[in-house]
N, C-alpha and C. Protein backbone atom coordinates (compact mmCIF):
# COMPACT_ATOMS: atom_id res chain seq x y z
N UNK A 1 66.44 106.76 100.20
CA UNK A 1 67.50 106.81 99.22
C UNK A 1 67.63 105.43 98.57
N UNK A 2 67.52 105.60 97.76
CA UNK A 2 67.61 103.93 96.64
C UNK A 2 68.81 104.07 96.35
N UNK A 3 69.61 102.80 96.07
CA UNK A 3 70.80 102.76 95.99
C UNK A 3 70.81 101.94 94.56
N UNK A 4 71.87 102.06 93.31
CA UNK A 4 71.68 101.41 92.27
C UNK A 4 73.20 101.12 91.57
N UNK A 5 73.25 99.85 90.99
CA UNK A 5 74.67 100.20 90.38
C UNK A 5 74.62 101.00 89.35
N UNK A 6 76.33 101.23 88.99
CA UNK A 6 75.96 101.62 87.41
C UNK A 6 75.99 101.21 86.19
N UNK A 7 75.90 101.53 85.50
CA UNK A 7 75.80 100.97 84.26
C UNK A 7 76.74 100.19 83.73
N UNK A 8 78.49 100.22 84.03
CA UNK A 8 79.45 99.49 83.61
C UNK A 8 79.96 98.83 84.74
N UNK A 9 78.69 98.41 85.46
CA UNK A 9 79.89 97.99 86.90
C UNK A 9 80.56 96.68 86.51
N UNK A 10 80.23 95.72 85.69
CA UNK A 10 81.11 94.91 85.30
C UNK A 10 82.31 95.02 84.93
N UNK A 11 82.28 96.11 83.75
CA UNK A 11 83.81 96.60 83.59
C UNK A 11 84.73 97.38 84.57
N UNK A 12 84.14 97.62 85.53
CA UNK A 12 84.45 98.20 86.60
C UNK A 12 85.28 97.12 88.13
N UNK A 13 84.36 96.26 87.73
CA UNK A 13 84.56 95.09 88.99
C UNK A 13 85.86 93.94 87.85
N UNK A 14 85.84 94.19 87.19
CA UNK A 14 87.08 93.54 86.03
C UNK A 14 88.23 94.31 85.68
N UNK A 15 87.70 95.40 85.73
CA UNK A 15 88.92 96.17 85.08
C UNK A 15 89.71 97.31 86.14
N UNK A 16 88.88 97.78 87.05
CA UNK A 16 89.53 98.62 88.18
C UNK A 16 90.41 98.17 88.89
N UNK A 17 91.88 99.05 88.85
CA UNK A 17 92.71 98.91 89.81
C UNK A 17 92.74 98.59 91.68
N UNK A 18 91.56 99.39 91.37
CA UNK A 18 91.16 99.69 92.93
C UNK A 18 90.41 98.16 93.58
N UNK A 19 89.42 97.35 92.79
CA UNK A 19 88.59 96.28 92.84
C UNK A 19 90.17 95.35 92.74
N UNK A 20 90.86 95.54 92.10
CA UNK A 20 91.55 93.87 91.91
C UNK A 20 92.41 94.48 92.89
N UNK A 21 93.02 95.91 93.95
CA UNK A 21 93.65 95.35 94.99
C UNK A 21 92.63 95.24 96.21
N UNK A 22 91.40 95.48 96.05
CA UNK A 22 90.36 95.01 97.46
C UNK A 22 90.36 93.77 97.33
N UNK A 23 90.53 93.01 96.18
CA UNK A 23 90.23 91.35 95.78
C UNK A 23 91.66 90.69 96.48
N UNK A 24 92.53 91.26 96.29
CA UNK A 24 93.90 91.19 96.89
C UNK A 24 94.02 90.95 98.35
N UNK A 25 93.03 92.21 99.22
CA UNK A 25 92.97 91.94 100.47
C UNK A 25 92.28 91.76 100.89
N UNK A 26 91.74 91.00 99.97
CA UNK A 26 90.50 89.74 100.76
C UNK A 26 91.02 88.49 100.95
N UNK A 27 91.82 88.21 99.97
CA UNK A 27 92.78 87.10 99.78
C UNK A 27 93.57 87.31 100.65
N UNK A 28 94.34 88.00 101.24
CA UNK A 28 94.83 88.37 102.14
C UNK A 28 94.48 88.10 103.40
N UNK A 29 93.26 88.41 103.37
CA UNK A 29 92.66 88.26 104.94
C UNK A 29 92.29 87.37 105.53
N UNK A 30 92.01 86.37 104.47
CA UNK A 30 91.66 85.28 104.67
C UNK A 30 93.10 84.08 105.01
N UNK A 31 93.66 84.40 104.46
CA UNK A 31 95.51 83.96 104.03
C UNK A 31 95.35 84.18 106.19
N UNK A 32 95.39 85.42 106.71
CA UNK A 32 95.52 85.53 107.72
C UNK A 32 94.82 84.94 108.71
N UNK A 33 93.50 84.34 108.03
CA UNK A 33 92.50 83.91 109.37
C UNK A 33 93.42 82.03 109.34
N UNK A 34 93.72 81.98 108.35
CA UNK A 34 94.19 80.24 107.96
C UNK A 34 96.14 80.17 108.86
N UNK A 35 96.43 81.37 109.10
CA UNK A 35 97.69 81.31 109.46
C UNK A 35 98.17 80.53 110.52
N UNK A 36 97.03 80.62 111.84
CA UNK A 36 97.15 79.64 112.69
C UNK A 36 97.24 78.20 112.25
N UNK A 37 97.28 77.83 111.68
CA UNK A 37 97.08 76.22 111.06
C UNK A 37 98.06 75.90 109.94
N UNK A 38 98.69 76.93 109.58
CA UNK A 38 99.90 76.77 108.83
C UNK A 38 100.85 77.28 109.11
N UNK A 39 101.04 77.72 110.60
CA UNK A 39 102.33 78.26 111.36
C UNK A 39 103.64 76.99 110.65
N UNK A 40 103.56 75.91 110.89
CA UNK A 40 104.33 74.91 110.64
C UNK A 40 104.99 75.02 109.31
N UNK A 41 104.09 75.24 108.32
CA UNK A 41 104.29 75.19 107.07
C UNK A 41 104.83 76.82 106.34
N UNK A 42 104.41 77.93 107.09
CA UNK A 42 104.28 79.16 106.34
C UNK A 42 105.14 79.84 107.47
N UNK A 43 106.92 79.67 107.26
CA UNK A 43 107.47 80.56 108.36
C UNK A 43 107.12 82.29 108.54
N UNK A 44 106.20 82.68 108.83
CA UNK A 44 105.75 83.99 108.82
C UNK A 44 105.80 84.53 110.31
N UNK A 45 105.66 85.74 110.48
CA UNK A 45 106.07 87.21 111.58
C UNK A 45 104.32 87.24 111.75
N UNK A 46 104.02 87.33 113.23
CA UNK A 46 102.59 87.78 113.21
C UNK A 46 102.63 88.99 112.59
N UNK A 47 101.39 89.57 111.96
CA UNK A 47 101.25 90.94 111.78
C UNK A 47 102.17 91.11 110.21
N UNK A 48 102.50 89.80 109.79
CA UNK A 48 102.94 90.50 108.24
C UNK A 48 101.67 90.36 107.26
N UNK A 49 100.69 89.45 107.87
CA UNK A 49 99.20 89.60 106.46
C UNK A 49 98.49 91.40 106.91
N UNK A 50 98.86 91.48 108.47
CA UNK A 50 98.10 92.60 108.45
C UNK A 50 98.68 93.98 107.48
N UNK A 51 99.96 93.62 107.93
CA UNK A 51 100.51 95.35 106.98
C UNK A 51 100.78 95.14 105.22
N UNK A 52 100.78 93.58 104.88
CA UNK A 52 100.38 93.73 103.45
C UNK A 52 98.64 93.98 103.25
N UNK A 53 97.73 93.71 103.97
CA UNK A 53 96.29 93.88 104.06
C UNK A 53 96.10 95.50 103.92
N UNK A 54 96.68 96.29 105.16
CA UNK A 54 96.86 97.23 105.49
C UNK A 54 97.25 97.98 103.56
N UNK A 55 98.88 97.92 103.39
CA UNK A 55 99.46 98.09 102.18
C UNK A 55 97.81 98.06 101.05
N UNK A 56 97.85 96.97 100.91
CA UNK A 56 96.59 96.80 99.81
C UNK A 56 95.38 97.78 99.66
N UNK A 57 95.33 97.99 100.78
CA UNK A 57 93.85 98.75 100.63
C UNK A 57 94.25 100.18 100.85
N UNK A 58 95.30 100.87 101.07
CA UNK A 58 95.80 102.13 100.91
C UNK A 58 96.10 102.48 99.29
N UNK A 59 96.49 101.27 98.64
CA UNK A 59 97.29 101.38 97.66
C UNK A 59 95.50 101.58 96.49
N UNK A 60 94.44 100.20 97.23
CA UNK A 60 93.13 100.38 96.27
C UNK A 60 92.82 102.00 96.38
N UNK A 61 92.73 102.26 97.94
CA UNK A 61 91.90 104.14 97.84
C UNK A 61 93.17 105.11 96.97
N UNK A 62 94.56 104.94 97.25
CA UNK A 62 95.02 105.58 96.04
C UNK A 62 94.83 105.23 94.43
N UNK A 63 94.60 104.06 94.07
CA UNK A 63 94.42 104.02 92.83
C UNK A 63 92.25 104.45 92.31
N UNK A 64 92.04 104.29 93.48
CA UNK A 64 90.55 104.84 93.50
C UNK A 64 90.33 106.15 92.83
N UNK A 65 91.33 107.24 92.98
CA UNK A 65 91.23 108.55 93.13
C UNK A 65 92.39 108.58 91.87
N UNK A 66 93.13 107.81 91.61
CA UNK A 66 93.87 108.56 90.40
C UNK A 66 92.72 107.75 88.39
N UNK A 67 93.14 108.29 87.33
CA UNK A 67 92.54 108.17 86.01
C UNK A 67 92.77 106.76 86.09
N UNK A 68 91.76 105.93 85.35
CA UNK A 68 92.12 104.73 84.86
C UNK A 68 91.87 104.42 83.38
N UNK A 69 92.63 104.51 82.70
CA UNK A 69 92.24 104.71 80.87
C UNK A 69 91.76 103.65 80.70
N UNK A 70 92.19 102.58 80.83
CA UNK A 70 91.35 101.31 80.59
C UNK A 70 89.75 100.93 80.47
N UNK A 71 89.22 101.80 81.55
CA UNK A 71 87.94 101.65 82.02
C UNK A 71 87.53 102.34 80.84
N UNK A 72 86.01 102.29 80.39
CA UNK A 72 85.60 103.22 79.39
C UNK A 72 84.74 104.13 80.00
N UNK A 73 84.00 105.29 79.09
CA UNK A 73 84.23 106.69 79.91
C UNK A 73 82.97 106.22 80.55
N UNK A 74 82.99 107.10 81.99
CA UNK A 74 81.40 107.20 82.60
C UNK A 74 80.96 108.12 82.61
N UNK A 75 79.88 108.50 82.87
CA UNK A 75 79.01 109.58 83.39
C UNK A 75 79.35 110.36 84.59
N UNK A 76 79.52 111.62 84.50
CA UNK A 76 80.04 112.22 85.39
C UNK A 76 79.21 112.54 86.74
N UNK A 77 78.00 111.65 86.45
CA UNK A 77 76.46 111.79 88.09
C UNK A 77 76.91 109.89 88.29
N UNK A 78 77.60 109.30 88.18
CA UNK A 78 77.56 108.17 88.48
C UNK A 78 78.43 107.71 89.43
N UNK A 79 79.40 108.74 89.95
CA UNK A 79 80.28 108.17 91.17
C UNK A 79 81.23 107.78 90.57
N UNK A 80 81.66 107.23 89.77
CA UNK A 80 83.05 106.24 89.20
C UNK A 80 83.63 107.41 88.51
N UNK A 81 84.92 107.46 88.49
CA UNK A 81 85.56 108.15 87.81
C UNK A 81 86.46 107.61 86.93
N UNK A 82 86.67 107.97 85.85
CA UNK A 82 87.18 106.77 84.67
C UNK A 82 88.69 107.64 84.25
C-alpha cells in the first residue's frame, strides 16, 4: 500500500480546524513535559495540561468530521472532507 498526500494538503495543514487544534496539543504537551521546571513560576493543578490536551484533541476529531467552508473543495477518493 503506498501512501500519498493530497493534493491541497497545504491548505489543509493551514487552514483545517482539526490541524490548528492538534497544533494546539502539541503545544500543550510540551507546555506539560516543561511543567516540572516551572512549578515555581506557573501556579498550576497536576493534570490540568492533560485535560486541556485531552479537551483539544476531542474537540480536533469533532471538528475533523463536521464541513469546513474555508477549505476548498476536494475530491471525494481523497480522504479529506471539505
Amino acid at each position: 500500500m503506498k501512501l500519498h498526500l493530497i493534493d491541497d494538503w497545504t491548505d489543509v495543514l493551514r487552514k483545517a480546524w482539526s490541524m490548528r487544534l492538534l497544533g494546539a496539543s502539541i503545544v500543550l504537551g510540551a507546555a506539560e513535559l516543561a511543567l516540572p521546571y516551572l512549578q515555581d513560576v506557573l501556579p498550576l493543578q497536576p493534570g490540568t495540561f492533560a485535560v486541556l490536551i485531552f479537551g483539544t484533541n476531542i474537540a480536533a476529531a469533532v471538528s475533523r468530521l463536521l464541513a469546513q467552508r474555508t477549505l476548498p473543495e476536494t475530491d471525494e477518493h481523497d480522504g479529506i472532507g471539505a
